[in-house]
Protein backbone atom coordinates (compact mmCIF):
# COMPACT_ATOMS: atom_id res chain seq x y z
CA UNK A 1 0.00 0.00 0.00
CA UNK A 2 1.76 3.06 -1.36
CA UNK A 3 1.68 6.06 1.27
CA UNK A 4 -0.48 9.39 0.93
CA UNK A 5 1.92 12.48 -0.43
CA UNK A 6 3.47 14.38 2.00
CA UNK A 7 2.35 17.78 3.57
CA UNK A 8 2.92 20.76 0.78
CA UNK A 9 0.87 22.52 -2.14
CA UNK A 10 -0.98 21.03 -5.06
CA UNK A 11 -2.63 21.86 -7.93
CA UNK A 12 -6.54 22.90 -7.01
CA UNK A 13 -8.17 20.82 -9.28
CA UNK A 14 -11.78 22.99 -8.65
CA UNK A 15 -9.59 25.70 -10.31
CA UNK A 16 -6.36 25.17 -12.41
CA UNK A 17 -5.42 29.06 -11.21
CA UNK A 18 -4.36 28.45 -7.73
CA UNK A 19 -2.78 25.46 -5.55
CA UNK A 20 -3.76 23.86 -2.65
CA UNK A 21 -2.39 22.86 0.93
CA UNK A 22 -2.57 19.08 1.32
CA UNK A 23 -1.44 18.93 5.30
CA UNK A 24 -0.42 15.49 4.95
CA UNK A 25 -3.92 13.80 5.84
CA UNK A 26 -6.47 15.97 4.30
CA UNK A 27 -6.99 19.21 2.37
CA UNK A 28 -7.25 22.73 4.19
CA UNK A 29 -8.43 25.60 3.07
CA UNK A 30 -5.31 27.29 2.30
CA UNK A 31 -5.76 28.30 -1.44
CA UNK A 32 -2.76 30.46 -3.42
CA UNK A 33 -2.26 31.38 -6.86
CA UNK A 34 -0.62 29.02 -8.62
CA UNK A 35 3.19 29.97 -9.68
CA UNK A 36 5.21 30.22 -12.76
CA UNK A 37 5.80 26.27 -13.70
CA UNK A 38 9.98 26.93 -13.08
CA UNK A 39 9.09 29.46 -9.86
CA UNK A 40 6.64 26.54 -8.79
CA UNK A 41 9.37 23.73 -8.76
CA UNK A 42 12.19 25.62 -6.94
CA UNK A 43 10.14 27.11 -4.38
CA UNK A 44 7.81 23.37 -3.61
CA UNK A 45 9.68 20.67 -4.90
CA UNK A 46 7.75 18.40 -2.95
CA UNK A 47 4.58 19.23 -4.88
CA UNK A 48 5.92 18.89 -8.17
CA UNK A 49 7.73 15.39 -7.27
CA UNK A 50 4.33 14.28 -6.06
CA UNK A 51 1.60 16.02 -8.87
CA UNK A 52 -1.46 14.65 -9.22
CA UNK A 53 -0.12 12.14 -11.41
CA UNK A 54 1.83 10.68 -8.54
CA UNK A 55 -1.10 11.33 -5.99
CA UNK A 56 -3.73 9.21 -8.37
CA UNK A 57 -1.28 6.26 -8.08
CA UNK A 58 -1.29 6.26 -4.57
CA UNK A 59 -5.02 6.16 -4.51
CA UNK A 60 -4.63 3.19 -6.36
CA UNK A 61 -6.21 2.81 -9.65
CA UNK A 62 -9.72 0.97 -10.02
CA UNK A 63 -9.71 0.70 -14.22
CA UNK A 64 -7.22 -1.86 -15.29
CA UNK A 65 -8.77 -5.07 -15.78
CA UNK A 66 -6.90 -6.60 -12.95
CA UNK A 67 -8.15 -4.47 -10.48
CA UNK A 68 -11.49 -4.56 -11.77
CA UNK A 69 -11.46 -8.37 -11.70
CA UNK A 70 -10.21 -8.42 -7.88
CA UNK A 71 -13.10 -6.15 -7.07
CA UNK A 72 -15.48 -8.43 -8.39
CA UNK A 73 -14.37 -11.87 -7.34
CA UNK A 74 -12.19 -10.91 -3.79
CA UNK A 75 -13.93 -7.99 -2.36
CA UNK A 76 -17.17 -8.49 -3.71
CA UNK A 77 -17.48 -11.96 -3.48
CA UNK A 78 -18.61 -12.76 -6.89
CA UNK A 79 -17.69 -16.19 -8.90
CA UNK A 80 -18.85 -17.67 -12.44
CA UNK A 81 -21.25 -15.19 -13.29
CA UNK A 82 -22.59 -16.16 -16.72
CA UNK A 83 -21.56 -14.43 -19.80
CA UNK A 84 -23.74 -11.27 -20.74
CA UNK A 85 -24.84 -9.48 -23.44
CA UNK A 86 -22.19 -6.38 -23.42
CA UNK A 87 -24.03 -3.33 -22.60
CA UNK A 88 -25.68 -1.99 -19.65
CA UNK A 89 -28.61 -3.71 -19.77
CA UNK A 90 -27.34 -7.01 -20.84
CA UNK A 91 -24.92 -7.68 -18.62
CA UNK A 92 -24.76 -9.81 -14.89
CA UNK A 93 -23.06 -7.98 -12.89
CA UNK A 94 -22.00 -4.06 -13.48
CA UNK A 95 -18.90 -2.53 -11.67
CA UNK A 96 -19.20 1.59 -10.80
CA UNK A 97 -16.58 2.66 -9.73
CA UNK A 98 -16.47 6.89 -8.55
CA UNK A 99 -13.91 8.80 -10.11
CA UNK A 100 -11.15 9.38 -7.53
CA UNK A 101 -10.28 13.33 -7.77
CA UNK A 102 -8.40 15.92 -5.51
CA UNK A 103 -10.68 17.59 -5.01
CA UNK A 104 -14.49 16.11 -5.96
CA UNK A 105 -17.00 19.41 -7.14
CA UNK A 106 -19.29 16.80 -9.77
CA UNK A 107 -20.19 12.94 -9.35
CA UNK A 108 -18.22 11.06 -11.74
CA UNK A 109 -18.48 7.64 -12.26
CA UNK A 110 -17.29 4.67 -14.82
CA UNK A 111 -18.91 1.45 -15.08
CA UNK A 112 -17.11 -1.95 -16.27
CA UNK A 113 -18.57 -5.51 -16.80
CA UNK A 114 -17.01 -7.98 -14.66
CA UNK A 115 -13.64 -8.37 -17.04
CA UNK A 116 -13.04 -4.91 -16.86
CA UNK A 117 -14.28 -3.84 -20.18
CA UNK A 118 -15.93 -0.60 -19.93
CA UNK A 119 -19.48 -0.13 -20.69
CA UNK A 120 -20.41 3.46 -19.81
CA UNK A 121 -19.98 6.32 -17.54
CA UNK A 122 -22.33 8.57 -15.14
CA UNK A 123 -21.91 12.61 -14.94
CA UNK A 124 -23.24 14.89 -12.62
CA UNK A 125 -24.84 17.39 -14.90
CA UNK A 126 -26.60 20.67 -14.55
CA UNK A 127 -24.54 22.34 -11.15
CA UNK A 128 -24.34 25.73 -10.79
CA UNK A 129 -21.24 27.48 -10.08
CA UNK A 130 -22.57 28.44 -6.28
CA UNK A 131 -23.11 24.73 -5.95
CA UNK A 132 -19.67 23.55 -7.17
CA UNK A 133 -18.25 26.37 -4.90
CA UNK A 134 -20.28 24.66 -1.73
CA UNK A 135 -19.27 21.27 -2.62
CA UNK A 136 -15.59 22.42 -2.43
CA UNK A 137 -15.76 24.22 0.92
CA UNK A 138 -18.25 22.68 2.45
CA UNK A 139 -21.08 19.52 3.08
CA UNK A 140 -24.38 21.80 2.05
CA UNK A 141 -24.48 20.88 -1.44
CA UNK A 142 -25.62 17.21 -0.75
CA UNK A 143 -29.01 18.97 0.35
CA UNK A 144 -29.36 20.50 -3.64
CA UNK A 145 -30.84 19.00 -6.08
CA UNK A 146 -27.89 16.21 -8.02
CA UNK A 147 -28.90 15.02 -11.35
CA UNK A 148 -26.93 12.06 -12.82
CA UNK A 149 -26.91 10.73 -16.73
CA UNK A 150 -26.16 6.98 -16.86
CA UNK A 151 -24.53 7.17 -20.49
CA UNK A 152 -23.47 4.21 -22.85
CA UNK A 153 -20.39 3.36 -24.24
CA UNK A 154 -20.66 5.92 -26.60
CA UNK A 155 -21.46 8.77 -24.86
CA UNK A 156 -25.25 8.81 -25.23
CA UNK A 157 -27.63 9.03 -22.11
CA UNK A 158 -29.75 5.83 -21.66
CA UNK A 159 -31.17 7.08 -17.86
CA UNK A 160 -31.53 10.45 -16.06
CA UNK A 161 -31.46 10.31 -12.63
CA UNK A 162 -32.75 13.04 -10.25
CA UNK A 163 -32.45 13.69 -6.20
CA UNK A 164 -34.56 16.51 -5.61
CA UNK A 165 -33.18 18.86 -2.79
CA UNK A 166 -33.96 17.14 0.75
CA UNK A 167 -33.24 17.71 4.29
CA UNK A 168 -35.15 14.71 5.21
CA UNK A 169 -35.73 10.98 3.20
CA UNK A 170 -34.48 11.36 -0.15
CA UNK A 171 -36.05 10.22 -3.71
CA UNK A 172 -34.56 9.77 -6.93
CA UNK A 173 -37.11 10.22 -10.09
CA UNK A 174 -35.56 7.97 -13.07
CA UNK A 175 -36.22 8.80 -16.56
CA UNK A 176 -35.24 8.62 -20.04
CA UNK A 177 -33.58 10.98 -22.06
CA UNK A 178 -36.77 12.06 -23.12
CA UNK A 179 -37.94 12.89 -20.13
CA UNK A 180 -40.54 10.33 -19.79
CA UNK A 181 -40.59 8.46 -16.30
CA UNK A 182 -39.41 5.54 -15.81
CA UNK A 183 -40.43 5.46 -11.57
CA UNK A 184 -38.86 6.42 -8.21
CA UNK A 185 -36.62 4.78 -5.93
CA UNK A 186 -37.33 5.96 -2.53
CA UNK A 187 -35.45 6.01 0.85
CA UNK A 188 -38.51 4.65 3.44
CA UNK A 189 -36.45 4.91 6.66
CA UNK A 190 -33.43 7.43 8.03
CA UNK A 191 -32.92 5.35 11.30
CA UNK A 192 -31.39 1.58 11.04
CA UNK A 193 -30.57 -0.66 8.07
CA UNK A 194 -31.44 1.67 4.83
CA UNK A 195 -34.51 0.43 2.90
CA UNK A 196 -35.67 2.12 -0.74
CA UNK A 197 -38.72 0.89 -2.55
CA UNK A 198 -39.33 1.12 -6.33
CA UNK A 199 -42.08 2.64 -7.42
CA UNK A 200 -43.44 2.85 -10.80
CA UNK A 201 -47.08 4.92 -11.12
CA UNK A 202 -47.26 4.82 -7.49
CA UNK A 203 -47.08 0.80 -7.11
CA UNK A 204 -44.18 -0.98 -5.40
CA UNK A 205 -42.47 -3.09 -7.72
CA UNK A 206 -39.10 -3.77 -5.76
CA UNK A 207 -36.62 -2.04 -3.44
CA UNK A 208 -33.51 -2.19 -1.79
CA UNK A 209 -32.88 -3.79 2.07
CA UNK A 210 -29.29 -3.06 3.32
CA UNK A 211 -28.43 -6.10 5.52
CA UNK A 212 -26.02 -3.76 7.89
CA UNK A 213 -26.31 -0.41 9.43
CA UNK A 214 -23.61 0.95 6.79
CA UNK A 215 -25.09 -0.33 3.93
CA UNK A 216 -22.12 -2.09 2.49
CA UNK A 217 -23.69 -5.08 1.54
CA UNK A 218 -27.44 -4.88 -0.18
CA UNK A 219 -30.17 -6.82 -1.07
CA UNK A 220 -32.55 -6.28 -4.61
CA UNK A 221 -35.64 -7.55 -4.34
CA UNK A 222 -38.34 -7.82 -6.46
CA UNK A 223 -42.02 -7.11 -5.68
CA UNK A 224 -42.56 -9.89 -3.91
CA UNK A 225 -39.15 -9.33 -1.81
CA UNK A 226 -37.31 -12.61 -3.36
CA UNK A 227 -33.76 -11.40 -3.64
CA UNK A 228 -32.84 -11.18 -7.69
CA UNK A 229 -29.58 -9.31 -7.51
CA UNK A 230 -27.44 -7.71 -4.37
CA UNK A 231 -24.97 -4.40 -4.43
CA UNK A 232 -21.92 -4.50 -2.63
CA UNK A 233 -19.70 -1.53 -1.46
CA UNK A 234 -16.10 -2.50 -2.37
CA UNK A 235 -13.28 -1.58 0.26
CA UNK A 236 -10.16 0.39 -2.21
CA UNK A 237 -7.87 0.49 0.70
CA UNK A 238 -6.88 3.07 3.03
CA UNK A 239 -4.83 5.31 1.26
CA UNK A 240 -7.52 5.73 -1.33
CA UNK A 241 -10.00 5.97 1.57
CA UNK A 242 -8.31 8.65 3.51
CA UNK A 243 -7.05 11.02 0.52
CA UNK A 244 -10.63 10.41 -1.27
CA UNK A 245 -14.43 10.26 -1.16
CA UNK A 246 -14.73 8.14 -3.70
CA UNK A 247 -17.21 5.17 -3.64
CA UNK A 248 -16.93 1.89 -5.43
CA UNK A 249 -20.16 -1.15 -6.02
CA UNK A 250 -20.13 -4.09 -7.63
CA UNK A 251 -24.68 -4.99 -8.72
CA UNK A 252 -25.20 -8.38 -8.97
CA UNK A 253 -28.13 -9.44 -11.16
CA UNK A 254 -29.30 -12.91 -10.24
CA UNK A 255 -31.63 -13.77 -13.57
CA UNK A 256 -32.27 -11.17 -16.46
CA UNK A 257 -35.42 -8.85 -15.66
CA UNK A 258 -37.50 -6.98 -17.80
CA UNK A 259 -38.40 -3.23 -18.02
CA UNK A 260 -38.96 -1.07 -15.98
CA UNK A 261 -37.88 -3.13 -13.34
CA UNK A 262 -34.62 -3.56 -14.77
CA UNK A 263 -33.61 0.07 -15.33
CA UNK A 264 -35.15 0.78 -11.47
CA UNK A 265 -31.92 -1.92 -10.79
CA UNK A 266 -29.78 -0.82 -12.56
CA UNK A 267 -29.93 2.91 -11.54
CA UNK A 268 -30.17 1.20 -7.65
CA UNK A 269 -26.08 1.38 -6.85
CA UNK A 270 -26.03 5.20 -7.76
CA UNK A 271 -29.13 5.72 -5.98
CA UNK A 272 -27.85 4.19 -2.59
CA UNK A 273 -24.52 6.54 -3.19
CA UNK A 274 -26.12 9.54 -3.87
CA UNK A 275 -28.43 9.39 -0.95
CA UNK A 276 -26.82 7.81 1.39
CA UNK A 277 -22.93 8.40 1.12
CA UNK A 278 -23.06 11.36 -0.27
CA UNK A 279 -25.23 13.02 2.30
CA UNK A 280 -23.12 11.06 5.47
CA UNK A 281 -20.08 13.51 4.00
């Protein structure tokens, strides 16, 4: 386990101008304006020997097939899951893994299959400046409204997802591109193991039941609350822990589903991390 980069300033990756004081465990809010390149490297040679090059390796890298494969089958648990069909919706078991940045101001995600072969990415879209500003300094922009697009391989938006602002129990509306509603996944409880229920036209259909109080391990159930897939939080070791917020899952799909219930499952593992983790920061 590589260790985190010693105490000294860093490029601000909110804002390319200025540099920021890592204090050798976490990020201050010590901001100056970033140097001359040449001035820069005489004057902190520790930050340009450890750039953010250097500081993304000691996070440790979740998109080489390796890794992604160790995620699935070590931390996750996960053995001789069929063969699938090579897209989003096709496939057994999805990997999304968060985007390990500096500093985080938008939700960025990538999702694999279980080999490691990338089949799409999510972006937070549609953030004001005030709210990228608040997510840098501060915890209040997890109560503002966070829209995600679940986009394919090439780019294109195949689901819209939508956390209103909330103080309280959180929803997340799923759509299409087009708009047109696909159902919610709500949170029903704030105290104890976190439970969501899909709804689609105001009938349950499925949910969510985490089976600890951390919701690291969860199961999908259908509308009859038979289990037909599980998420699992995946543990990227404690440099990456402690220099990130960065969340990784591994969904499990147990037998192929049909619409809408499959896109309310597929849109479950960035549901649980935009309500829950996100808002526990």
């Amino acid at each position: 386990m590589n260790a985190p980069p010693p105490p000294g300033w860093y490029p601000d990756q909110a804002d390319q101008r200025y540099v920021r004081w890592w204090d050798g465990r976490q990020w201050t809010q010590h901001v100056q304006p970033a140097q001359h390149p040449q001035q820069y490297a005489q004057q902190h040679p520790a930050a340009q020997q450890n750039d953010a090059s250097a500081i993304e390796l000691a996070m440790g890298g979740t998109g080489d097939t390796a890794s992604i494969q160790h995620q699935v089958q070590q931390r996750a648990g996960v053995g001789g899951a069929v063969a699938g069909g090579g897209t989003l919706f096709t496939e057994p078991v999805l990997v999304i893994n968060q985007k390990a940045k500096l500093i985080e101001v938008a939700n960025e995600y990538a999702v694999y299959d279980q080999h490691g072969r990338q089949l799409g990415s999510v972006m937070q879209v549609g953030q004001s400046g005030a709210q990228k500003a608040l997510r840098m300094l501060t915890k209040l922009d997890s109560l503002m409204t966070v829209t995600l697009e679940i986009r394919d391989i090439t780019g294109r938006p195949v689901l819209v997802l939508t956390r209103p602002a909330t103080m309280w129990k959180g929803t997340v509306h799923v759509q299409r591109p087009d708009q047109s509603p696909v159902g919610d996944i709500k949170l029903t409880n704030v105290w104890g193991k976190a439970r969501f229920d899909f709804e689609v036209n105001g009938q349950r259909i499925g949910g969510l039941h985490a089976e600890n109080l951390r919701a690291w391990d969860i199961k999908v159930l259908d509308h009859a609350d038979a289990e037909i897939g599980r998420i699992t939080k995946t543990w990227q070791g404690l440099a990456k822990a402690a220099f990130t917020t960065a969340d990784n899952y591994v969904l499990q799909i147990h037998r192929p589903l049909a619409d809408p219930l499959l896109s309310m499952v597929v849109a479950s593992a960035l549901t649980v991390d935009t309500i829950l983790s996100q808002n526990q920061r």
